[in-house]
Each structure stands twice: as structure tokens, then as C-alpha cells.
N, C-alpha and C. Protein backbone atom coordinates (compact mmCIF):
# COMPACT_ATOMS: atom_id res chain seq x y z
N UNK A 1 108.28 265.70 -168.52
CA UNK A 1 109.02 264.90 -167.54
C UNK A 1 109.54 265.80 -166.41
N UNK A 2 110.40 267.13 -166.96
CA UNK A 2 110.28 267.76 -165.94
C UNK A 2 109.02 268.44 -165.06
N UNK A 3 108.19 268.52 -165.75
CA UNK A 3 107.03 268.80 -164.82
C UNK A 3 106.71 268.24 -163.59
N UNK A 4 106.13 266.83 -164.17
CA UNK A 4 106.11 265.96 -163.25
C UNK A 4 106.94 265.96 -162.21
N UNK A 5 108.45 266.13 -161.85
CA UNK A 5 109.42 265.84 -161.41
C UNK A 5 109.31 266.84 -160.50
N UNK A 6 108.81 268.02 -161.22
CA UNK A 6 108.57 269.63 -160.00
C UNK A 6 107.33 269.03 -159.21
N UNK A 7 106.62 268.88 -160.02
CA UNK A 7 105.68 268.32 -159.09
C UNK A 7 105.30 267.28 -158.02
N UNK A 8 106.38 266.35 -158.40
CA UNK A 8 106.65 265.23 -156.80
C UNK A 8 107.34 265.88 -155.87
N UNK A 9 108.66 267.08 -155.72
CA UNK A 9 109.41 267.87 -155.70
C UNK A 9 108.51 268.45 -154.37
N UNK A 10 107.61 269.14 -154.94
CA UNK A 10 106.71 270.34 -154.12
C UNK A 10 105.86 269.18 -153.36
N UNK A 11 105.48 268.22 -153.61
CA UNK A 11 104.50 267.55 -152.81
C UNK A 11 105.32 266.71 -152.06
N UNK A 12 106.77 266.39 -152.16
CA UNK A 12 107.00 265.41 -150.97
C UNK A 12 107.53 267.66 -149.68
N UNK A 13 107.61 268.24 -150.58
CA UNK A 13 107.89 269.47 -149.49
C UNK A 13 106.84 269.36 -148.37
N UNK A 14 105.59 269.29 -149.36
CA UNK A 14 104.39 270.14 -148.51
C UNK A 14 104.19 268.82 -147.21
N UNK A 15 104.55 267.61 -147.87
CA UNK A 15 104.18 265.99 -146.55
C UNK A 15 105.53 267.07 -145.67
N UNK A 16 106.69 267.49 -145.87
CA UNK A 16 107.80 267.08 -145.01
C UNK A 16 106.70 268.77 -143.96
N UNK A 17 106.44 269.79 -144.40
CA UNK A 17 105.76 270.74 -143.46
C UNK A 17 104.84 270.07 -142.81
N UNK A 18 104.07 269.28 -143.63
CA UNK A 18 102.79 268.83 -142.87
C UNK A 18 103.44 267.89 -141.76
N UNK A 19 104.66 267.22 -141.86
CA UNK A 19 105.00 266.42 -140.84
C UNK A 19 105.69 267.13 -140.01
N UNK A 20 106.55 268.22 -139.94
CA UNK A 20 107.28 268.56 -139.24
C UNK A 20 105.88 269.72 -138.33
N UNK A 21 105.08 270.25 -138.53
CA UNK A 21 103.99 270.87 -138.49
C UNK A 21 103.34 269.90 -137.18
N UNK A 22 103.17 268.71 -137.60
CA UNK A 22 102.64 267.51 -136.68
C UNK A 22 103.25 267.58 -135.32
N UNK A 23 104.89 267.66 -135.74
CA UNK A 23 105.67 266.93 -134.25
C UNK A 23 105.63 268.29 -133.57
N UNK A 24 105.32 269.47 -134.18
CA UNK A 24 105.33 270.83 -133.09
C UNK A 24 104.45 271.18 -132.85
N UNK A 25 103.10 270.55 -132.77
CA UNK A 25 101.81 270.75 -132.37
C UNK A 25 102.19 269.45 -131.25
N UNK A 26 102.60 268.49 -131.45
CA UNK A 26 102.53 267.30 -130.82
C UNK A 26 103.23 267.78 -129.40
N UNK A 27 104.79 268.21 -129.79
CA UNK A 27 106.25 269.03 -128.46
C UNK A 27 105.19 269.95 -127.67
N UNK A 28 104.52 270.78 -128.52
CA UNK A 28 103.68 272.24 -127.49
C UNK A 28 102.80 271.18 -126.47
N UNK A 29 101.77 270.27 -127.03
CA UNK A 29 100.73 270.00 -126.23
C UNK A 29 101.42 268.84 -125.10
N UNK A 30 102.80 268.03 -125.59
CA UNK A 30 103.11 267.90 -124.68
C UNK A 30 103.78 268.48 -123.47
N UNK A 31 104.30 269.35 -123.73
CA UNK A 31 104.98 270.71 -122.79
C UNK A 31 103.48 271.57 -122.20
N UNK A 32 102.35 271.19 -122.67
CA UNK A 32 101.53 271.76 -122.11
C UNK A 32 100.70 270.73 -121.02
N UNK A 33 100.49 269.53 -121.61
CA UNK A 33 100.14 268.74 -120.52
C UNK A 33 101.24 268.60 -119.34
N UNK A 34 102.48 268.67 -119.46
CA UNK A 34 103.76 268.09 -118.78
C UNK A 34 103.25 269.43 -117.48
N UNK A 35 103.00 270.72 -118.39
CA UNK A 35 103.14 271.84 -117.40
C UNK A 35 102.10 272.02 -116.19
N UNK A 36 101.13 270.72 -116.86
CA UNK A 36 99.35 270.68 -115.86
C UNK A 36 99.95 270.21 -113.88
């Protein structure tokens, strides 16, 4: 049970990088189009 529990644990981590990962690829390319 605790396993499992580490293991939802680490996988909602890796969505919250993969999302926060998203919106700062998203901020750069808009600061890069903004800068065209």
C-alpha cells in the first residue's frame, strides 16, 4: 500500500515538471515571437 502510494507520489511529480516544463517553453517562445 505504501508502495503504490510512492508511486502515485512520483508520478503526479513528474505531470507537475512536465507541466510546469510546458508553460516555460510556452513564456520563452512567446517572448520570442513578442520580440519578432
Amino acid at each position: 500500500m505504501n508502495l503504490r502510494k510512492g508511486t502515485n507520489i512520483s508520478s503526479h511529480e513528474t505531470q507537475n515538471k512536465i507541466y510546469l516544463h510546458t508553460i516555460y517553453i510556452n513564456l520563452n517562445t512567446s517572448m520570442f515571437i513578442g520580440a519578432l
